[in-house]
PDB file of N, CA and C in Angstrom:
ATOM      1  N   UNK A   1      13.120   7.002  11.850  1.00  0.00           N
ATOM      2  CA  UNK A   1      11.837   6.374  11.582  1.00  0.00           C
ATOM      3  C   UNK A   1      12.068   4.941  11.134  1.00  0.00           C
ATOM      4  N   UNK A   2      11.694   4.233  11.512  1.00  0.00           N
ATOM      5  CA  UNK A   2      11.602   2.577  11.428  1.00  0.00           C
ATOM      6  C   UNK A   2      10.266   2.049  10.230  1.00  0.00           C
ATOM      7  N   UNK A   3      10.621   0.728   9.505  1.00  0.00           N
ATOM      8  CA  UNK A   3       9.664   0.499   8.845  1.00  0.00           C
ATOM      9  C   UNK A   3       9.482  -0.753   9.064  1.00  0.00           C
ATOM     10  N   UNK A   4       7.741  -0.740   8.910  1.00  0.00           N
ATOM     11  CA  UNK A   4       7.454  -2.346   9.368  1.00  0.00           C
ATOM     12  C   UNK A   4       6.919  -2.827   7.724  1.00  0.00           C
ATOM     13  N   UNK A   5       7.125  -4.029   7.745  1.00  0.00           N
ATOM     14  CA  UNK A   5       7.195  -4.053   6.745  1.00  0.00           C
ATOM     15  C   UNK A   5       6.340  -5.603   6.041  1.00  0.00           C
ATOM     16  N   UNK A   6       5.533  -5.608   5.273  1.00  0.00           N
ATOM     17  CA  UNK A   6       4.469  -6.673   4.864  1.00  0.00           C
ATOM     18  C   UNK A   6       4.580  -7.209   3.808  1.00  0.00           C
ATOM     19  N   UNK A   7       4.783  -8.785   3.190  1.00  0.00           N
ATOM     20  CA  UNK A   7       4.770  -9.603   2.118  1.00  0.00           C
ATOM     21  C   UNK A   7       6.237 -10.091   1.937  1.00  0.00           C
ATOM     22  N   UNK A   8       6.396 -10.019   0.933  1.00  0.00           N
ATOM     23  CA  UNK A   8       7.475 -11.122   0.023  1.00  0.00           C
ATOM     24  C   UNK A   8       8.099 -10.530  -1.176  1.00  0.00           C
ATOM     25  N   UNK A   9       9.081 -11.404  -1.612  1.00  0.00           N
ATOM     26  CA  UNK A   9       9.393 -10.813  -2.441  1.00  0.00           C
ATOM     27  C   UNK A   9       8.976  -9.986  -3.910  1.00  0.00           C
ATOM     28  N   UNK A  10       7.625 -10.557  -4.109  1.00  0.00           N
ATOM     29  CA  UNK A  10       7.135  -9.689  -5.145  1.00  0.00           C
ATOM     30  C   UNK A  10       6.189  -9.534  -4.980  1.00  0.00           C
ATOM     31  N   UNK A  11       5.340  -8.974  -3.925  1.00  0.00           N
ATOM     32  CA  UNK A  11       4.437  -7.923  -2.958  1.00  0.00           C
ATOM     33  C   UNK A  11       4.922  -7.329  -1.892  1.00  0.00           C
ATOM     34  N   UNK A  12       5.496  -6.226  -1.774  1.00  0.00           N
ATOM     35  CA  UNK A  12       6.063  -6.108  -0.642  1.00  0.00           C
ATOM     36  C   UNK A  12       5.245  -4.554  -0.032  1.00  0.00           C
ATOM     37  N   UNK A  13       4.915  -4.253   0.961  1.00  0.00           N
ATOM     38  CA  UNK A  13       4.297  -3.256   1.416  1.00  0.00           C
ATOM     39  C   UNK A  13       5.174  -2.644   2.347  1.00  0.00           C
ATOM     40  N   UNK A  14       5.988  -1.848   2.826  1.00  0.00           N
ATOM     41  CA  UNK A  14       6.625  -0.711   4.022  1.00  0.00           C
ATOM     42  C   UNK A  14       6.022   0.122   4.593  1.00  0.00           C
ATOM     43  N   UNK A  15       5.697   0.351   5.659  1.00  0.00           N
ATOM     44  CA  UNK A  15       5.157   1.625   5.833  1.00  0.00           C
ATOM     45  C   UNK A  15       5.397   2.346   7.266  1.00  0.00           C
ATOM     46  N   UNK A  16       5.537   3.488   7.159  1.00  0.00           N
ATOM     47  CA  UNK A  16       6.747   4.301   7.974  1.00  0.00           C
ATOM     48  C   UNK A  16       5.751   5.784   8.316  1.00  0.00           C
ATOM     49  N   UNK A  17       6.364   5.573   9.717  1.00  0.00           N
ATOM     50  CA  UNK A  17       4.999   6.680  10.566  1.00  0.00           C
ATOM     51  C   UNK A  17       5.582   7.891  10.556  1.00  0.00           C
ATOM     52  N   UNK A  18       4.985   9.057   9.776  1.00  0.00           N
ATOM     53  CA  UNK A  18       5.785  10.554   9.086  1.00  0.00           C
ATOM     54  C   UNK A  18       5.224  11.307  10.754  1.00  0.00           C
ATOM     55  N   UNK A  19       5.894  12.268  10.930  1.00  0.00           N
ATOM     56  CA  UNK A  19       5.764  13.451  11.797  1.00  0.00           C
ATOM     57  C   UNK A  19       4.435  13.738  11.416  1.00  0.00           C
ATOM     58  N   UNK A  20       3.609  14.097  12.209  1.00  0.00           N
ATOM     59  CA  UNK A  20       2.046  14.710  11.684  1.00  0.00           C
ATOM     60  C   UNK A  20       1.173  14.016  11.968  1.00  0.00           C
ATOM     61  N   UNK A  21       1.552  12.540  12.157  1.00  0.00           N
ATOM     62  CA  UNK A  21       0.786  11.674  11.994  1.00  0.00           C
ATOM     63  C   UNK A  21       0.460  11.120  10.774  1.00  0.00           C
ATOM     64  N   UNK A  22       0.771  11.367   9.779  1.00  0.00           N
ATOM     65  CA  UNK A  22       0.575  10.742   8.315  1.00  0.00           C
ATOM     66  C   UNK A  22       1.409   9.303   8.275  1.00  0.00           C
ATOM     67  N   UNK A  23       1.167   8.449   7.317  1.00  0.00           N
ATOM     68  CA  UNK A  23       2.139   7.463   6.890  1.00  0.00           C
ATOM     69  C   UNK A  23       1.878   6.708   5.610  1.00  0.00           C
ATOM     70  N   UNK A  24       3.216   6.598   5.394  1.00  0.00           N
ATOM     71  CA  UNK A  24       3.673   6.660   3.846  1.00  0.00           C
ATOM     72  C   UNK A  24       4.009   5.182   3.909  1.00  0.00           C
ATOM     73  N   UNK A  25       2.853   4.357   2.623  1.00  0.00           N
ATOM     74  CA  UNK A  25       3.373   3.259   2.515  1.00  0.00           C
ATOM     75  C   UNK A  25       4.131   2.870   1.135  1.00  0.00           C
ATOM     76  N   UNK A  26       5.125   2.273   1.338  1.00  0.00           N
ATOM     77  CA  UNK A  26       6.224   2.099   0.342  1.00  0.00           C
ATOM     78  C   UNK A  26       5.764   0.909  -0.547  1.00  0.00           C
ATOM     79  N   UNK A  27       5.443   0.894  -1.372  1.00  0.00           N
ATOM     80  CA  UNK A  27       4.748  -0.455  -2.552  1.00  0.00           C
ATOM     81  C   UNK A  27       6.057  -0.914  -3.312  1.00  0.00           C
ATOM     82  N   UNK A  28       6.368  -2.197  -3.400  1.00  0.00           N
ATOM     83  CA  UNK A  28       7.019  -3.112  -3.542  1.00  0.00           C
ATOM     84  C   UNK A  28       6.398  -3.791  -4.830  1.00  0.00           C
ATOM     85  N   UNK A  29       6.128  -3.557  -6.198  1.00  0.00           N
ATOM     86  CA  UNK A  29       5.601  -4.443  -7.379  1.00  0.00           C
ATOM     87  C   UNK A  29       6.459  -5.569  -8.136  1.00  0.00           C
ATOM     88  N   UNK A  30       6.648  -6.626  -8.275  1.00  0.00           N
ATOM     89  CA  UNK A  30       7.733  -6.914  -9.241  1.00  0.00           C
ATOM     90  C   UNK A  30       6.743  -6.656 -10.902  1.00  0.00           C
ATOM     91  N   UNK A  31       5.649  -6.744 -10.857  1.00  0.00           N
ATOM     92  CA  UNK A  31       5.103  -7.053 -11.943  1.00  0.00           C
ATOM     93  C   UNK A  31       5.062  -5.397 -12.787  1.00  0.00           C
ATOM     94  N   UNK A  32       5.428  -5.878 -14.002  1.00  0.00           N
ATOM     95  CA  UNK A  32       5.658  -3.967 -14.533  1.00  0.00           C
ATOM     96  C   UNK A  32       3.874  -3.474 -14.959  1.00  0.00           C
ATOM     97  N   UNK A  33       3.306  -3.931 -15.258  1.00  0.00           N
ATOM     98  CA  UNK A  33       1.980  -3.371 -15.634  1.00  0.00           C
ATOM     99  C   UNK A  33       1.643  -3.098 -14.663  1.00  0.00           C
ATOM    100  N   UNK A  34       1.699  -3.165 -13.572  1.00  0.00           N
ATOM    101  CA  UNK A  34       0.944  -3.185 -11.857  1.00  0.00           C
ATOM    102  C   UNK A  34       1.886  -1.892 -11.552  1.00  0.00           C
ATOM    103  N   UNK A  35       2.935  -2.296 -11.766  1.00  0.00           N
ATOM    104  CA  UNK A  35       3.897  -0.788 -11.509  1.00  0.00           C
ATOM    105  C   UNK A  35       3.297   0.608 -11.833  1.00  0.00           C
ATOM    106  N   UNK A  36       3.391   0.253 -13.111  1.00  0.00           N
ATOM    107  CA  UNK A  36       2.914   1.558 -13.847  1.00  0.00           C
ATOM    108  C   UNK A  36       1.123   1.992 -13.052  1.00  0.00           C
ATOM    109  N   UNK A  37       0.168   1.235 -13.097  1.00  0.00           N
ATOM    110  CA  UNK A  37      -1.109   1.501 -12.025  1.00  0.00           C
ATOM    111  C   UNK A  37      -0.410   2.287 -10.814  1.00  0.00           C
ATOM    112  N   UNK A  38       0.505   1.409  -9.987  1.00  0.00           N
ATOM    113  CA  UNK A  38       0.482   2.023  -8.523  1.00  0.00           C
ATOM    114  C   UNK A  38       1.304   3.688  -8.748  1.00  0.00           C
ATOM    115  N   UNK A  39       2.174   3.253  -9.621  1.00  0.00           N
ATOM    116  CA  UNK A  39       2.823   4.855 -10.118  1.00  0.00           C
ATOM    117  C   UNK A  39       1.460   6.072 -10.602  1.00  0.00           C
ATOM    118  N   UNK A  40       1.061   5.322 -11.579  1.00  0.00           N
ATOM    119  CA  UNK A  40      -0.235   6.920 -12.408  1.00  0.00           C
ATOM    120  C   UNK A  40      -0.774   7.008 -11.192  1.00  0.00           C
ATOM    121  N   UNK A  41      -1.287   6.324 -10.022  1.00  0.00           N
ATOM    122  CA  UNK A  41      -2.304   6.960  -9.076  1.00  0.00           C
ATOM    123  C   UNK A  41      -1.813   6.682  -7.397  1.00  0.00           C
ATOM    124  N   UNK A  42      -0.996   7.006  -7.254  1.00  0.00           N
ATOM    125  CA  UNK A  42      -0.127   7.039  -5.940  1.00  0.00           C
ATOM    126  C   UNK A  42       0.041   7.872  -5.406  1.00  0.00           C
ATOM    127  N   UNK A  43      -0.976   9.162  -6.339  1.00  0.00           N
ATOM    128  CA  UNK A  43      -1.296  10.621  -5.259  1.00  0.00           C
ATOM    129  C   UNK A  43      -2.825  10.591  -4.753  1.00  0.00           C
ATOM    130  N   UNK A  44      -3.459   8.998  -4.947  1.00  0.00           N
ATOM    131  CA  UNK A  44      -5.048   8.917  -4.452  1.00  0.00           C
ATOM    132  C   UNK A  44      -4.772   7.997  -3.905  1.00  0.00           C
ATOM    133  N   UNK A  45      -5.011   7.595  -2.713  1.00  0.00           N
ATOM    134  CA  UNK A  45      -5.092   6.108  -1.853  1.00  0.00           C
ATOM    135  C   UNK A  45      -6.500   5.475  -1.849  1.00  0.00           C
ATOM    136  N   UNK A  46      -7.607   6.555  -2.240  1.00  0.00           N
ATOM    137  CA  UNK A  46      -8.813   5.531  -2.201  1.00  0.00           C
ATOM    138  C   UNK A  46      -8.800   4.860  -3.417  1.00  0.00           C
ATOM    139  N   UNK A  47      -8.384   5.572  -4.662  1.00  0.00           N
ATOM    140  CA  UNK A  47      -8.360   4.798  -6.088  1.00  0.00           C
ATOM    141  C   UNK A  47      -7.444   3.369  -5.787  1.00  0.00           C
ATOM    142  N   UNK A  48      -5.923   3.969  -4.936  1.00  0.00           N
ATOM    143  CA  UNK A  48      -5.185   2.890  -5.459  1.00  0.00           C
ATOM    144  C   UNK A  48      -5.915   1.922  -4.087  1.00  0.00           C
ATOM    145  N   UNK A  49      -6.602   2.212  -3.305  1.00  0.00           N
ATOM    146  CA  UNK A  49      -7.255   0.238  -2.560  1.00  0.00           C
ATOM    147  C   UNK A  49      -7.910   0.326  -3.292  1.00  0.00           C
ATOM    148  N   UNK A  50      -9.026   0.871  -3.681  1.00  0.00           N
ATOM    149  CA  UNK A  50     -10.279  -0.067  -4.692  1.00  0.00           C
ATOM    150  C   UNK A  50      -9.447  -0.739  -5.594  1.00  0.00           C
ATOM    151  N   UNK A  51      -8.362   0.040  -6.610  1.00  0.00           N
ATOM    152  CA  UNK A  51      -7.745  -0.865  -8.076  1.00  0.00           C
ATOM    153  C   UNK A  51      -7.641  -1.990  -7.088  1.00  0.00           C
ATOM    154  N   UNK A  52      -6.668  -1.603  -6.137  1.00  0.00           N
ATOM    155  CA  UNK A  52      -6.233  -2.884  -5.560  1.00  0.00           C
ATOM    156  C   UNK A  52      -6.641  -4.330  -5.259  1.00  0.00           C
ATOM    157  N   UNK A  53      -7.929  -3.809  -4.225  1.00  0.00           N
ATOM    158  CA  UNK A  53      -8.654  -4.865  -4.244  1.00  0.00           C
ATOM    159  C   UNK A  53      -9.524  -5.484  -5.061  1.00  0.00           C
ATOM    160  N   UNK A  54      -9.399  -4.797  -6.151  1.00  0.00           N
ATOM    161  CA  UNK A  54     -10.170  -5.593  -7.418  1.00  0.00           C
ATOM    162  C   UNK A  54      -9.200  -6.183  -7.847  1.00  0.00           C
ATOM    163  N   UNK A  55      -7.183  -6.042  -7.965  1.00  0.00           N
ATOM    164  CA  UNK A  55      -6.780  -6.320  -8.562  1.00  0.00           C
ATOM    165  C   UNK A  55      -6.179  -7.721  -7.116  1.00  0.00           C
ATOM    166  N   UNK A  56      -6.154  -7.701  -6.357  1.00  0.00           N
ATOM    167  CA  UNK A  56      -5.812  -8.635  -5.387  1.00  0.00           C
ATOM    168  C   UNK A  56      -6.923  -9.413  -5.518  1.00  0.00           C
ATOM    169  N   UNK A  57      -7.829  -9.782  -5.595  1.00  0.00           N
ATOM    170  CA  UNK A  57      -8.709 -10.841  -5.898  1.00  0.00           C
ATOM    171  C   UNK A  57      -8.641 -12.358  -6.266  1.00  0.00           C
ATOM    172  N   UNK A  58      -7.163 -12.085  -7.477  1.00  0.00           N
ATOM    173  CA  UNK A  58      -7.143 -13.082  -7.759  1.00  0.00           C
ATOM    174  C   UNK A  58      -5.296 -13.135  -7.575  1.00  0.00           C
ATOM    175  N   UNK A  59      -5.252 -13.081  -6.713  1.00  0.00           N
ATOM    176  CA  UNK A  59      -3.876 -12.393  -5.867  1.00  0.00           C
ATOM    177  C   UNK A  59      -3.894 -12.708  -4.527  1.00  0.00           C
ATOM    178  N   UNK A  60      -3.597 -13.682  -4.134  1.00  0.00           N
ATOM    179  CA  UNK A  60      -4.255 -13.858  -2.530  1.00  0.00           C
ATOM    180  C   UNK A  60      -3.594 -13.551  -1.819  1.00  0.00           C
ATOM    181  N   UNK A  61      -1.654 -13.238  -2.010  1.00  0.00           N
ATOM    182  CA  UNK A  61      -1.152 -13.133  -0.885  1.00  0.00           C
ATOM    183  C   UNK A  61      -0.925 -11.370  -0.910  1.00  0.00           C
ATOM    184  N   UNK A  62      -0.929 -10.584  -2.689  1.00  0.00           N
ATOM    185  CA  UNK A  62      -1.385  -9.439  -2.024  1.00  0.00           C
ATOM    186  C   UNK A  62      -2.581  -8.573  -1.464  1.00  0.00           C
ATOM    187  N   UNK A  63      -3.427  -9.316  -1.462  1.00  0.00           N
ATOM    188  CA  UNK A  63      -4.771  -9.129  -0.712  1.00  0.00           C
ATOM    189  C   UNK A  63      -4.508  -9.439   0.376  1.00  0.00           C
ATOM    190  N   UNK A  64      -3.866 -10.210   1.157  1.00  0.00           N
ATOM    191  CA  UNK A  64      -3.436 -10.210   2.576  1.00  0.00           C
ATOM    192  C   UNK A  64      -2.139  -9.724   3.286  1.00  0.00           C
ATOM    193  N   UNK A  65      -1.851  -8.925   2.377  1.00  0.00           N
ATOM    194  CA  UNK A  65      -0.474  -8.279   2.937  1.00  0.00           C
ATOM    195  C   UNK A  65      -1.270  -6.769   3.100  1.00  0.00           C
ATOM    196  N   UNK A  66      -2.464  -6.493   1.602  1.00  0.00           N
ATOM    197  CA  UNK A  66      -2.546  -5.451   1.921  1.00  0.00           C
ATOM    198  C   UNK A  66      -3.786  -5.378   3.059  1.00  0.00           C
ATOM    199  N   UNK A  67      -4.246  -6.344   3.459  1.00  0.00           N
ATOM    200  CA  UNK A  67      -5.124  -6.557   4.739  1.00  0.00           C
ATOM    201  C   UNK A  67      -4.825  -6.346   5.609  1.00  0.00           C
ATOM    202  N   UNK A  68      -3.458  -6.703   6.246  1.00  0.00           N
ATOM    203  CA  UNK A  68      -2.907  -6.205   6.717  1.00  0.00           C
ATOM    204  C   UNK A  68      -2.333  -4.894   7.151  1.00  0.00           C
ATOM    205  N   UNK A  69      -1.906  -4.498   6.582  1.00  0.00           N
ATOM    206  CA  UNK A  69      -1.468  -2.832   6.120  1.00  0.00           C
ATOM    207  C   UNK A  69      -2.975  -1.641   6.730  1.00  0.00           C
ATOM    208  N   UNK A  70      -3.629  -2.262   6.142  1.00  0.00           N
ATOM    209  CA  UNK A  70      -4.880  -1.249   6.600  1.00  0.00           C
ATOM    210  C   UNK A  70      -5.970  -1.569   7.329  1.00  0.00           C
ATOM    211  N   UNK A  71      -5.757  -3.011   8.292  1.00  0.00           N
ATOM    212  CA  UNK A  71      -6.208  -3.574   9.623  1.00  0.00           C
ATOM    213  C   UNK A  71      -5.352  -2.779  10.784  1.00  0.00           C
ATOM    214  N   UNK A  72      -3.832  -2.661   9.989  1.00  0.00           N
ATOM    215  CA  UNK A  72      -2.682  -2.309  11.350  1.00  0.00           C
ATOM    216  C   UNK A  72      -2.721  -0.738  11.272  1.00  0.00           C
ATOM    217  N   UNK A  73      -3.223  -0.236  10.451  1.00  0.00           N
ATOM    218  CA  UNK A  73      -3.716   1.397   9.841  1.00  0.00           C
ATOM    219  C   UNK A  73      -4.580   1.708   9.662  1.00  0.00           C
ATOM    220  N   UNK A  74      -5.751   1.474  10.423  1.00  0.00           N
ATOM    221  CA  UNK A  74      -6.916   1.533   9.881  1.00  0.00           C
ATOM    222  C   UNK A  74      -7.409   3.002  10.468  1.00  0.00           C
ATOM    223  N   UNK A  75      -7.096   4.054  11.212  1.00  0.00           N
ATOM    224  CA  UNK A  75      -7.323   5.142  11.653  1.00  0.00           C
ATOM    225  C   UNK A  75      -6.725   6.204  10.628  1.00  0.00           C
ATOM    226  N   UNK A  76      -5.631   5.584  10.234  1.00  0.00           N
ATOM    227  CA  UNK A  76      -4.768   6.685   9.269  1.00  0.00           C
ATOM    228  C   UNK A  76      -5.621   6.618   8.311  1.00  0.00           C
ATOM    229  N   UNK A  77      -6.246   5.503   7.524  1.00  0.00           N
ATOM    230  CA  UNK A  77      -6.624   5.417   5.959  1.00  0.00           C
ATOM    231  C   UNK A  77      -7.987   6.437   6.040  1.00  0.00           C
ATOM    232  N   UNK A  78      -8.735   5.721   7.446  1.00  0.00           N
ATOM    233  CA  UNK A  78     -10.065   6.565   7.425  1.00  0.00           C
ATOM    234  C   UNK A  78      -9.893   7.999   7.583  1.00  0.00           C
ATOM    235  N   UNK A  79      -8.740   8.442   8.072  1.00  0.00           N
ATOM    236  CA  UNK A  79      -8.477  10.143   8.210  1.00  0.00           C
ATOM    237  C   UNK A  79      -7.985  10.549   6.788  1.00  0.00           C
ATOM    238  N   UNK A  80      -7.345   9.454   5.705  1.00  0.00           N
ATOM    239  CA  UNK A  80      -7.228  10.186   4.718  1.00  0.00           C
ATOM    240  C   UNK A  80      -5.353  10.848   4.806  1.00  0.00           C
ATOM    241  N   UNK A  81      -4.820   9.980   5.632  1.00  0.00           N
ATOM    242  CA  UNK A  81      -3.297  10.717   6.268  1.00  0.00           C
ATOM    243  C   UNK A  81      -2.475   9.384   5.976  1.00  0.00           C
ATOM    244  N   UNK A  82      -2.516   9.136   4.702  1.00  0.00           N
ATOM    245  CA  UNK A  82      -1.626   7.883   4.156  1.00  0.00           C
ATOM    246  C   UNK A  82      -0.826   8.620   2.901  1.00  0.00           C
ATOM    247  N   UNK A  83       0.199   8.129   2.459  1.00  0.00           N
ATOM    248  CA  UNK A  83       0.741   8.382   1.299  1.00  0.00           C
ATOM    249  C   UNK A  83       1.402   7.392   0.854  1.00  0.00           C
ATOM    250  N   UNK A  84       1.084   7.303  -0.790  1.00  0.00           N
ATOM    251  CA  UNK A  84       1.482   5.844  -0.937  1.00  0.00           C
ATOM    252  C   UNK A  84       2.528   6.376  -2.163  1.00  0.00           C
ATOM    253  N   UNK A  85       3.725   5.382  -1.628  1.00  0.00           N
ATOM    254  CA  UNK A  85       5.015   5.509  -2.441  1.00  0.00           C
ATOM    255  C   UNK A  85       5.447   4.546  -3.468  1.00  0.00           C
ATOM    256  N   UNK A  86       5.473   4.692  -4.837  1.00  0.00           N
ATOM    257  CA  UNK A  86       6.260   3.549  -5.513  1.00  0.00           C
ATOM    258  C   UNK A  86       7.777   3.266  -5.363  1.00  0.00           C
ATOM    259  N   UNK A  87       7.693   2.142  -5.104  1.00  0.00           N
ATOM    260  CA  UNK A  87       9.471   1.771  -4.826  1.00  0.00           C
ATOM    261  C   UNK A  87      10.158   1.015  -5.760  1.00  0.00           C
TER     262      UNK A  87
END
């Protein structure tokens, strides 16, 4: 399985297409308070985009990495067949 992979060094997004059709995106934080968010709720993907995009707001390049991510996924998120990984 191959990963494509979105942002920089301290936003980084992976995400890697599981058997089933599911896919698991790998979150990349440098920032530790943000860590700990994507960790407590990284078994809900709708919680962690809303935090997200409230918390990318004033975050522009991870608001467009994660624009990315779920423009290039946008069938998986709406089926609910994402899993999001802290790395």
């Amino acid at each position: 399985m191959s990963e494509t992979k979105y942002g920089d060094r301290k936003v980084l997004f992976g995400v890697i297409q599981k058997p089933g059709g599911r896919i698991e995106v790998r979150v990349y934080h440098a920032n530790v308070s943000e860590r700990k968010v994507v960790k407590a709720h990284s078994a809900n993907p709708r919680y962690f985009i809303e935090h997200y995009h409230t918390y990318s707001r004033s975050k522009i390049r991870a608001k467009y990495w994660m624009a990315q991510v779920v423009s290039g996924y946008r069938s998986h998120f709406d089926s609910n067949r994402v899993d999001f990984v802290l790395v």
